[in-house]
PDB file of N, CA and C in Angstrom:
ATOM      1  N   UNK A   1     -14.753  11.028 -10.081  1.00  0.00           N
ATOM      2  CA  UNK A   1     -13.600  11.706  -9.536  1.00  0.00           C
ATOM      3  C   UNK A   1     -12.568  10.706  -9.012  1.00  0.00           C
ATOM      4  N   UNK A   2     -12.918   9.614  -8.117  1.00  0.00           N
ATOM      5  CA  UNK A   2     -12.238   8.528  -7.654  1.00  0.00           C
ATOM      6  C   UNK A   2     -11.363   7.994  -8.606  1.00  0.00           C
ATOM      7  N   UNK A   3     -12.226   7.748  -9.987  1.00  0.00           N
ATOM      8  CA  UNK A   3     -11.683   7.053 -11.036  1.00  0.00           C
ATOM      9  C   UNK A   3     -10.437   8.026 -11.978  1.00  0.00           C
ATOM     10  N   UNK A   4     -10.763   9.051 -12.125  1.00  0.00           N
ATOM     11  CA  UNK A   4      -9.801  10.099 -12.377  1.00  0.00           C
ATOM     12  C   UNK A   4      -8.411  10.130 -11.703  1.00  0.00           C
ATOM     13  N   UNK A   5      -8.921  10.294 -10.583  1.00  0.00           N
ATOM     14  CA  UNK A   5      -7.602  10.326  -9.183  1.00  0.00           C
ATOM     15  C   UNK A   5      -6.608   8.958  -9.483  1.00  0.00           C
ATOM     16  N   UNK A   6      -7.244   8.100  -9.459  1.00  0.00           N
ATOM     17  CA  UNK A   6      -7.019   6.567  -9.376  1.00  0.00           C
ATOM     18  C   UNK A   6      -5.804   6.399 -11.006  1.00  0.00           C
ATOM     19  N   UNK A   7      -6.615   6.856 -11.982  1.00  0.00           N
ATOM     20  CA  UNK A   7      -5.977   6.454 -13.244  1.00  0.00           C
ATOM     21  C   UNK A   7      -4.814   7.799 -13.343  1.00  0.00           C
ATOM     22  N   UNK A   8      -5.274   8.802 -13.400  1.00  0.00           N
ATOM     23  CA  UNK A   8      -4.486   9.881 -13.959  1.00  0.00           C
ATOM     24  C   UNK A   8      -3.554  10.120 -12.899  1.00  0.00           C
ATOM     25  N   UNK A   9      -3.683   9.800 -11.683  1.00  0.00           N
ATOM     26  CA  UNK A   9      -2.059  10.463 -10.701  1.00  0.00           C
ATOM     27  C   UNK A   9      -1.304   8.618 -10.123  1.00  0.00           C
ATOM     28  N   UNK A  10      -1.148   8.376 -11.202  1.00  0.00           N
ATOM     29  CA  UNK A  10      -0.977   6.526 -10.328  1.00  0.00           C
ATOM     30  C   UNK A  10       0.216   6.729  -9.231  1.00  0.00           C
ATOM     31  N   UNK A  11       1.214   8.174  -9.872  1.00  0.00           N
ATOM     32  CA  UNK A  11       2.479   7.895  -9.562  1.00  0.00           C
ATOM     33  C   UNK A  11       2.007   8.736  -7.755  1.00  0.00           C
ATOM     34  N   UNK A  12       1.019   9.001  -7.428  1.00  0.00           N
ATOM     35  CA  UNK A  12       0.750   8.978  -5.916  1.00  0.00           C
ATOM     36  C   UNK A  12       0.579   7.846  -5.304  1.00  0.00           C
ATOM     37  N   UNK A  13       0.219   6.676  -5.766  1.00  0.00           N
ATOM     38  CA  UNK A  13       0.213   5.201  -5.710  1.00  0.00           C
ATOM     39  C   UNK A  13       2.052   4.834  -5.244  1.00  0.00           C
ATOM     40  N   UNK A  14       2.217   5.330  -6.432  1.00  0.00           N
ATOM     41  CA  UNK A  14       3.722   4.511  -6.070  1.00  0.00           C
ATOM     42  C   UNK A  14       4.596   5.401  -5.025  1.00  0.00           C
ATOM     43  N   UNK A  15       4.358   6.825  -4.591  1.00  0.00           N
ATOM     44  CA  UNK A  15       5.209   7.473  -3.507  1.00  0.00           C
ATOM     45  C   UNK A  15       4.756   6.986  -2.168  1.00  0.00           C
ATOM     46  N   UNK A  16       2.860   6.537  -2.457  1.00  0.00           N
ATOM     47  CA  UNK A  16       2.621   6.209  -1.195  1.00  0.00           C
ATOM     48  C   UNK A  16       3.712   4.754  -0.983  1.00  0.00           C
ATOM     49  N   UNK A  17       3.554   3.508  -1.699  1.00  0.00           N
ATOM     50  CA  UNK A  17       3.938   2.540  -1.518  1.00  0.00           C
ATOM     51  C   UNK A  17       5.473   2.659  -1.023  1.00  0.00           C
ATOM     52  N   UNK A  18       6.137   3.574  -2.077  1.00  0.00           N
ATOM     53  CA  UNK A  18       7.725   3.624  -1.352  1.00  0.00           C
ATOM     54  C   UNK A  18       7.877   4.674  -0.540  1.00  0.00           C
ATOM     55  N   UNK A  19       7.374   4.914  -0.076  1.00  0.00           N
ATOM     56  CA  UNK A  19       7.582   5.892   1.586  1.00  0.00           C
ATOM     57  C   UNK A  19       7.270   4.653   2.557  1.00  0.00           C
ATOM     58  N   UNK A  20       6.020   4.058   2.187  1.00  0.00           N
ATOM     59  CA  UNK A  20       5.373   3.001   3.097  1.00  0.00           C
ATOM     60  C   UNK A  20       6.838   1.900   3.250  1.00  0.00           C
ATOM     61  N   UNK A  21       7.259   1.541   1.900  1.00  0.00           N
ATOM     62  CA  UNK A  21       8.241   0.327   1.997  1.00  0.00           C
ATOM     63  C   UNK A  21       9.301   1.062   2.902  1.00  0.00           C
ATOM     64  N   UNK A  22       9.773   2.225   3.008  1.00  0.00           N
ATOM     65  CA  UNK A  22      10.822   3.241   3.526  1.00  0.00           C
ATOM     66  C   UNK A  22      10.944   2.743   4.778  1.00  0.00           C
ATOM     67  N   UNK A  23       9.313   3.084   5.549  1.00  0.00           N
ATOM     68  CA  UNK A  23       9.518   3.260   6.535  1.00  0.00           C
ATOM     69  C   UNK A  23       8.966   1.512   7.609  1.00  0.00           C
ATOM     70  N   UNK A  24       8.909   0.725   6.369  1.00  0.00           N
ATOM     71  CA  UNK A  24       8.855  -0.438   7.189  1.00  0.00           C
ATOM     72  C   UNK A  24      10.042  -1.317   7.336  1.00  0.00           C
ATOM     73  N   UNK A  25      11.059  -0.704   6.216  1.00  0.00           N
ATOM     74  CA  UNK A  25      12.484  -1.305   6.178  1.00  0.00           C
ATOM     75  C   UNK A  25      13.555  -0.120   7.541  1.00  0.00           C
ATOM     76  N   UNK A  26      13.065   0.893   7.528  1.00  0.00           N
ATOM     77  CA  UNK A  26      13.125   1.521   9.007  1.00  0.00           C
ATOM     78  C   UNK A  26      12.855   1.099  10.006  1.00  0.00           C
ATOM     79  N   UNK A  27      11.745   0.861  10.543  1.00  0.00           N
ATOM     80  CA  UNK A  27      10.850   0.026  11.740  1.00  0.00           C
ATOM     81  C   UNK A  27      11.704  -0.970  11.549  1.00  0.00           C
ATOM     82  N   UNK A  28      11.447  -1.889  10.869  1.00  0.00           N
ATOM     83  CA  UNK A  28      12.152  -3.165  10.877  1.00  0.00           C
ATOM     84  C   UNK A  28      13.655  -2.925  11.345  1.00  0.00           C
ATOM     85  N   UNK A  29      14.667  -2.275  10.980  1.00  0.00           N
ATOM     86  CA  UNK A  29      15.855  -1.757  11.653  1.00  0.00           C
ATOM     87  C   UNK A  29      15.509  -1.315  12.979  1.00  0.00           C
ATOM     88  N   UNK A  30      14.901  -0.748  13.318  1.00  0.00           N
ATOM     89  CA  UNK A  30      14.544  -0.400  15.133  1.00  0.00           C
ATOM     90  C   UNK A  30      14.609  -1.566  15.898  1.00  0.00           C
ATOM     91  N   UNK A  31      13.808  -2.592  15.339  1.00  0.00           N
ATOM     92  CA  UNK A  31      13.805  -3.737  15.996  1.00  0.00           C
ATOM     93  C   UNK A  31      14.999  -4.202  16.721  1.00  0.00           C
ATOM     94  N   UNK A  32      15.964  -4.112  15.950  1.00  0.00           N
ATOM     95  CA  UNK A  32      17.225  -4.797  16.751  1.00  0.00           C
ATOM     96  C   UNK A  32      17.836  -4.239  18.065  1.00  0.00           C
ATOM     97  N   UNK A  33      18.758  -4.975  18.922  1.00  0.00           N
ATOM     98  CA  UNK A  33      18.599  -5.233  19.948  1.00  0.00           C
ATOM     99  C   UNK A  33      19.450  -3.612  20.218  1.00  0.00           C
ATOM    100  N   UNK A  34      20.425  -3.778  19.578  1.00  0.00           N
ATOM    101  CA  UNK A  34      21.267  -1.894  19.354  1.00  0.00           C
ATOM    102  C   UNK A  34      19.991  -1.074  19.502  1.00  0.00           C
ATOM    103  N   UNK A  35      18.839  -0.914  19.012  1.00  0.00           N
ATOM    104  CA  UNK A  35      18.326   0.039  18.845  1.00  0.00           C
ATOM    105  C   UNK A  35      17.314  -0.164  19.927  1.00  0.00           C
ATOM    106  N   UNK A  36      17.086  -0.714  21.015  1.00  0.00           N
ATOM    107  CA  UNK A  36      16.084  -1.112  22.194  1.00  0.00           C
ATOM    108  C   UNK A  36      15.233   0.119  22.346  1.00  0.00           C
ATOM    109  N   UNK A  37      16.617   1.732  22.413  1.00  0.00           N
ATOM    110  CA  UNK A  37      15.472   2.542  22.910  1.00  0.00           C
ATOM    111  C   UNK A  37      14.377   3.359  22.194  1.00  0.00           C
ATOM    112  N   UNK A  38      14.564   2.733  20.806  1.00  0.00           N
ATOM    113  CA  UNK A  38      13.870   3.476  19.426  1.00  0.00           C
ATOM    114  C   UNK A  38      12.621   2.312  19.389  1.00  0.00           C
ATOM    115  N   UNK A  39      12.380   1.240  20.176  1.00  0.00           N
ATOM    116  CA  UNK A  39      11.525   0.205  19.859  1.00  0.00           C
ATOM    117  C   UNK A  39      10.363   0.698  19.384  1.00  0.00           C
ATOM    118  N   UNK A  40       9.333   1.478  20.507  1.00  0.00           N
ATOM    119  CA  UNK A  40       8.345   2.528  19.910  1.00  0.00           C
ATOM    120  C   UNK A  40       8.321   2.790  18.862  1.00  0.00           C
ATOM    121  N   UNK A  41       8.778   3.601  18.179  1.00  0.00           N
ATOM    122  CA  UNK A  41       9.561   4.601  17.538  1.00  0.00           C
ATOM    123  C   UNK A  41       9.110   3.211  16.083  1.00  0.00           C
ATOM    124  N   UNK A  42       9.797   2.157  16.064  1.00  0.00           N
ATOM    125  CA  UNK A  42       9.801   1.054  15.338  1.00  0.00           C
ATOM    126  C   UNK A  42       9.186   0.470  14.661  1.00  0.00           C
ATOM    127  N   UNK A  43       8.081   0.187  15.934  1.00  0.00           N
ATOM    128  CA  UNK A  43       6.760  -0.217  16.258  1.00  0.00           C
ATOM    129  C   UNK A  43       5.639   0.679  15.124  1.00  0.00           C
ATOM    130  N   UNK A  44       6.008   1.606  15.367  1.00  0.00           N
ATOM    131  CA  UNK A  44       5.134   2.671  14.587  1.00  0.00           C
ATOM    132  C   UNK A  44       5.275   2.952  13.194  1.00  0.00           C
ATOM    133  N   UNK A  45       6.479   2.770  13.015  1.00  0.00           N
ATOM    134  CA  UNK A  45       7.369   2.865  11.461  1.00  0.00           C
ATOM    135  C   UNK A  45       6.665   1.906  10.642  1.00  0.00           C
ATOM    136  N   UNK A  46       6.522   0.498  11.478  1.00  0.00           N
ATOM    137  CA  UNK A  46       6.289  -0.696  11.094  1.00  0.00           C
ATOM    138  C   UNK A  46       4.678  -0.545  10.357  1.00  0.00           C
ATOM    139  N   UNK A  47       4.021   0.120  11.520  1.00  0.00           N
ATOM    140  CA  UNK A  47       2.377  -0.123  11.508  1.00  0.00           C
ATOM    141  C   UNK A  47       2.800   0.976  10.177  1.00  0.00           C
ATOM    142  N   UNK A  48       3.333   2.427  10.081  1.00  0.00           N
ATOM    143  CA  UNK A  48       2.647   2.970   8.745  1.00  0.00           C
ATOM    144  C   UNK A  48       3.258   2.514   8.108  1.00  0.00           C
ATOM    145  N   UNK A  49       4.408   2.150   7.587  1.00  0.00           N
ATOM    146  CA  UNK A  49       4.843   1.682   6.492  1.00  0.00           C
ATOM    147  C   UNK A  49       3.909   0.399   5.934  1.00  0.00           C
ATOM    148  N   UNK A  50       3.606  -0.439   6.935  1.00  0.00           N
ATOM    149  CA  UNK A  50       2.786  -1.281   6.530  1.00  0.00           C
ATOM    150  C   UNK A  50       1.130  -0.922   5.690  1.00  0.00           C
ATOM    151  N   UNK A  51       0.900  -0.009   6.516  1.00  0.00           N
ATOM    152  CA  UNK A  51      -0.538   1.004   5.449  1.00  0.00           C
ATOM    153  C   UNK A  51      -0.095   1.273   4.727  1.00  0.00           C
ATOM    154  N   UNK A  52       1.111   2.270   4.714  1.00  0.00           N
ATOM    155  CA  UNK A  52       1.496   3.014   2.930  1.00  0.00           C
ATOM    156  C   UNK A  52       1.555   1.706   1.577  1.00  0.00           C
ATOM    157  N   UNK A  53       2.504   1.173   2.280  1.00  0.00           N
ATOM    158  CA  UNK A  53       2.516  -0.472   1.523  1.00  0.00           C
ATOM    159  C   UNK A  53       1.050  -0.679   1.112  1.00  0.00           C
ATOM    160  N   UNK A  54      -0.105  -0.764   1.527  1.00  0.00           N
ATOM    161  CA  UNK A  54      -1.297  -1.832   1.337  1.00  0.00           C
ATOM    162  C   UNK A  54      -1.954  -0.630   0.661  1.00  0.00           C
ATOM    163  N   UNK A  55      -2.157   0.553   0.925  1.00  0.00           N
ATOM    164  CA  UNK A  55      -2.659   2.003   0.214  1.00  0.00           C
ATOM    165  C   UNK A  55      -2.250   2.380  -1.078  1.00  0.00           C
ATOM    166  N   UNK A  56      -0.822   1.299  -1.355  1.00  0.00           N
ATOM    167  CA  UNK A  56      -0.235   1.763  -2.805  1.00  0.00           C
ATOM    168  C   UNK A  56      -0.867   0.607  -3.321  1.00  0.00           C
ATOM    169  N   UNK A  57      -0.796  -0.938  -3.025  1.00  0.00           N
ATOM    170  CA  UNK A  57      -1.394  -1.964  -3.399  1.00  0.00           C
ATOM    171  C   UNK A  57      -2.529  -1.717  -4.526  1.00  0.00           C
ATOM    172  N   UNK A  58      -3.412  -1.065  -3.108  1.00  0.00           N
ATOM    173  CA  UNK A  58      -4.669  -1.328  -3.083  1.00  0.00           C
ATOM    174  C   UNK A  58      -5.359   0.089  -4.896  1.00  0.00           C
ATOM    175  N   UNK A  59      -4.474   1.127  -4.499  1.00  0.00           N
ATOM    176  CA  UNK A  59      -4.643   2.245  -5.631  1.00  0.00           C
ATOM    177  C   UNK A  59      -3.868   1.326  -6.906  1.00  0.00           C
ATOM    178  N   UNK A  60      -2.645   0.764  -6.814  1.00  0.00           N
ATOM    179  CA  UNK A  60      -2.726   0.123  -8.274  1.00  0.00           C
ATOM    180  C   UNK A  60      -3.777  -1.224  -8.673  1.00  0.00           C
ATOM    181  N   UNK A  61      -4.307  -1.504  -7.770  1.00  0.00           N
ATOM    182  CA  UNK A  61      -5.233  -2.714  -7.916  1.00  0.00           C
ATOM    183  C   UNK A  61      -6.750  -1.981  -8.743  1.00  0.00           C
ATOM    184  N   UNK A  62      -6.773  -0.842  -8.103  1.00  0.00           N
ATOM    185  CA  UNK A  62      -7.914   0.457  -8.963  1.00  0.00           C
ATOM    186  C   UNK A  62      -7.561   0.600  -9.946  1.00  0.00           C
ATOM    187  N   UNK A  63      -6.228   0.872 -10.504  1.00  0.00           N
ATOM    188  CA  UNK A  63      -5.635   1.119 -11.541  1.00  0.00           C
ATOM    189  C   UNK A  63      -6.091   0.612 -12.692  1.00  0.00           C
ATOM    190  N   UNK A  64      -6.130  -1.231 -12.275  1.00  0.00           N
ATOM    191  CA  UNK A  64      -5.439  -1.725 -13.177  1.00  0.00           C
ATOM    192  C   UNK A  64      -7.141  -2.488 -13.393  1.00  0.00           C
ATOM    193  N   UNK A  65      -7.876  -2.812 -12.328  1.00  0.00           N
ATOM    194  CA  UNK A  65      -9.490  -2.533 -12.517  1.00  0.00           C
ATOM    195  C   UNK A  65      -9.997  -2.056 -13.740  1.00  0.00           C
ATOM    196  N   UNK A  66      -9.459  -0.168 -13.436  1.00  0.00           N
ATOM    197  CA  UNK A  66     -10.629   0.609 -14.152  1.00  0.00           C
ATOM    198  C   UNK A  66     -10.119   0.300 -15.499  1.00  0.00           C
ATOM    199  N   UNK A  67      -8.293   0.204 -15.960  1.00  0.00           N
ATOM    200  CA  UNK A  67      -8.047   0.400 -17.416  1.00  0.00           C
ATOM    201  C   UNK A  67      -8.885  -1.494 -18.133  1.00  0.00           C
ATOM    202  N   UNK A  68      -8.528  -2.369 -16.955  1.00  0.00           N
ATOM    203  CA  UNK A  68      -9.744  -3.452 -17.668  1.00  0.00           C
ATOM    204  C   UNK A  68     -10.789  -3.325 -18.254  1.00  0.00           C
ATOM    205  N   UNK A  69     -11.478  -2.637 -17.056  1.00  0.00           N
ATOM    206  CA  UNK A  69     -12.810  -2.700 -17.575  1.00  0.00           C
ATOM    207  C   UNK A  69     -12.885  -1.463 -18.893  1.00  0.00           C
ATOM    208  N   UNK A  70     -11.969  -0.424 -19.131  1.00  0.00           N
ATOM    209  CA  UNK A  70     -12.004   0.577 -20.417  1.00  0.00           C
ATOM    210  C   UNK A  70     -11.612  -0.420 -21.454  1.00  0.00           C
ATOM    211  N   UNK A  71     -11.094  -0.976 -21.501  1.00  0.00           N
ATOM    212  CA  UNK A  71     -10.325  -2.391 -22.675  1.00  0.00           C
ATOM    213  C   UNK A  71     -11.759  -2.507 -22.904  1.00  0.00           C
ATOM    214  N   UNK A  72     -12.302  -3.777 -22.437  1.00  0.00           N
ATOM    215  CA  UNK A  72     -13.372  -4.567 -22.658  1.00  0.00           C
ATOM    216  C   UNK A  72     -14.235  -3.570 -23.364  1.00  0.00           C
ATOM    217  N   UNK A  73     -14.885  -2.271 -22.638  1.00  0.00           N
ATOM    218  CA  UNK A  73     -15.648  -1.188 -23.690  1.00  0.00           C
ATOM    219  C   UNK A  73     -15.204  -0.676 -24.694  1.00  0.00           C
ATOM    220  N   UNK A  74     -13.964  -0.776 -24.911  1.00  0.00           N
ATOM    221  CA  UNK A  74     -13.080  -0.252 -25.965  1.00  0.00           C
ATOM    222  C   UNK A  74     -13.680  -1.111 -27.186  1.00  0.00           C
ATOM    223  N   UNK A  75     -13.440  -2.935 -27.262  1.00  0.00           N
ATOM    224  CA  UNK A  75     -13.372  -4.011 -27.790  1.00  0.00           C
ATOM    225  C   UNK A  75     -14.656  -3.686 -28.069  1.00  0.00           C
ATOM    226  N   UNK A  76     -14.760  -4.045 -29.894  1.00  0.00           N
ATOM    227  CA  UNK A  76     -16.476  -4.212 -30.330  1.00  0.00           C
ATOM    228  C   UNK A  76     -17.502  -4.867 -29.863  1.00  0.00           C
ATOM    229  N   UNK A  77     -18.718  -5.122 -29.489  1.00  0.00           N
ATOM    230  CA  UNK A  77     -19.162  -6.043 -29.558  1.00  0.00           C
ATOM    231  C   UNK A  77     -19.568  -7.529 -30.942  1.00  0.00           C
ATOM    232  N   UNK A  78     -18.959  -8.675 -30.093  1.00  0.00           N
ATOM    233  CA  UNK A  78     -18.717  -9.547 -31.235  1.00  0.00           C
ATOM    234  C   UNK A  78     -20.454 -10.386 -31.193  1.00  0.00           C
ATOM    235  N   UNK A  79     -20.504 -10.430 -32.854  1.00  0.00           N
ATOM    236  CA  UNK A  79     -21.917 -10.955 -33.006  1.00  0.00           C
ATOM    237  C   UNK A  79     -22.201 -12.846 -32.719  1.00  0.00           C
ATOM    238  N   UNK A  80     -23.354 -13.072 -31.777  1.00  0.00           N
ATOM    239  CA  UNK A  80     -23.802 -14.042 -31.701  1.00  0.00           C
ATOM    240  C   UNK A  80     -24.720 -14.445 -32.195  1.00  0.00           C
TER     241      UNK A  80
END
């Protein structure tokens, strides 16, 4: 099922990653000194965007795993 999820919906991979990038290029804007009273607010943007970021990573890194290892079973075995 993992492997299903993983290969067949990738493009949940990539909404996680750009919501994640969204909201760390957000946070990161809080930071500045204009925005002091959103710091919190920032802080937090920062931490999820930073998961969504590593959650999209990490699902195309599955991705790109499982279609390897289907290649290689795909490929005949060559005689020794």
């Amino acid at each position: 099922m993992l492997q299903r999820l993983v290969r067949d919906y990738s493009w949940i991979h990539l909404g996680i990653g750009l919501f994640g990038n969204f909201c760390f290029v957000v946070g990161s804007v809080l930071f500045f000194k204009t925005f002091e009273s959103f710091y919190t607010l920032g802080v937090w943007l920062f931490v999820v965007g930073s998961t969504g970021m590593f959650l999209g990573s990490l699902g195309e890194l599955a991705k790109s795993l499982y279609e390897r290892r289907e290649k290689r079973e795909e490929q005949p075995a060559r005689a020794t």
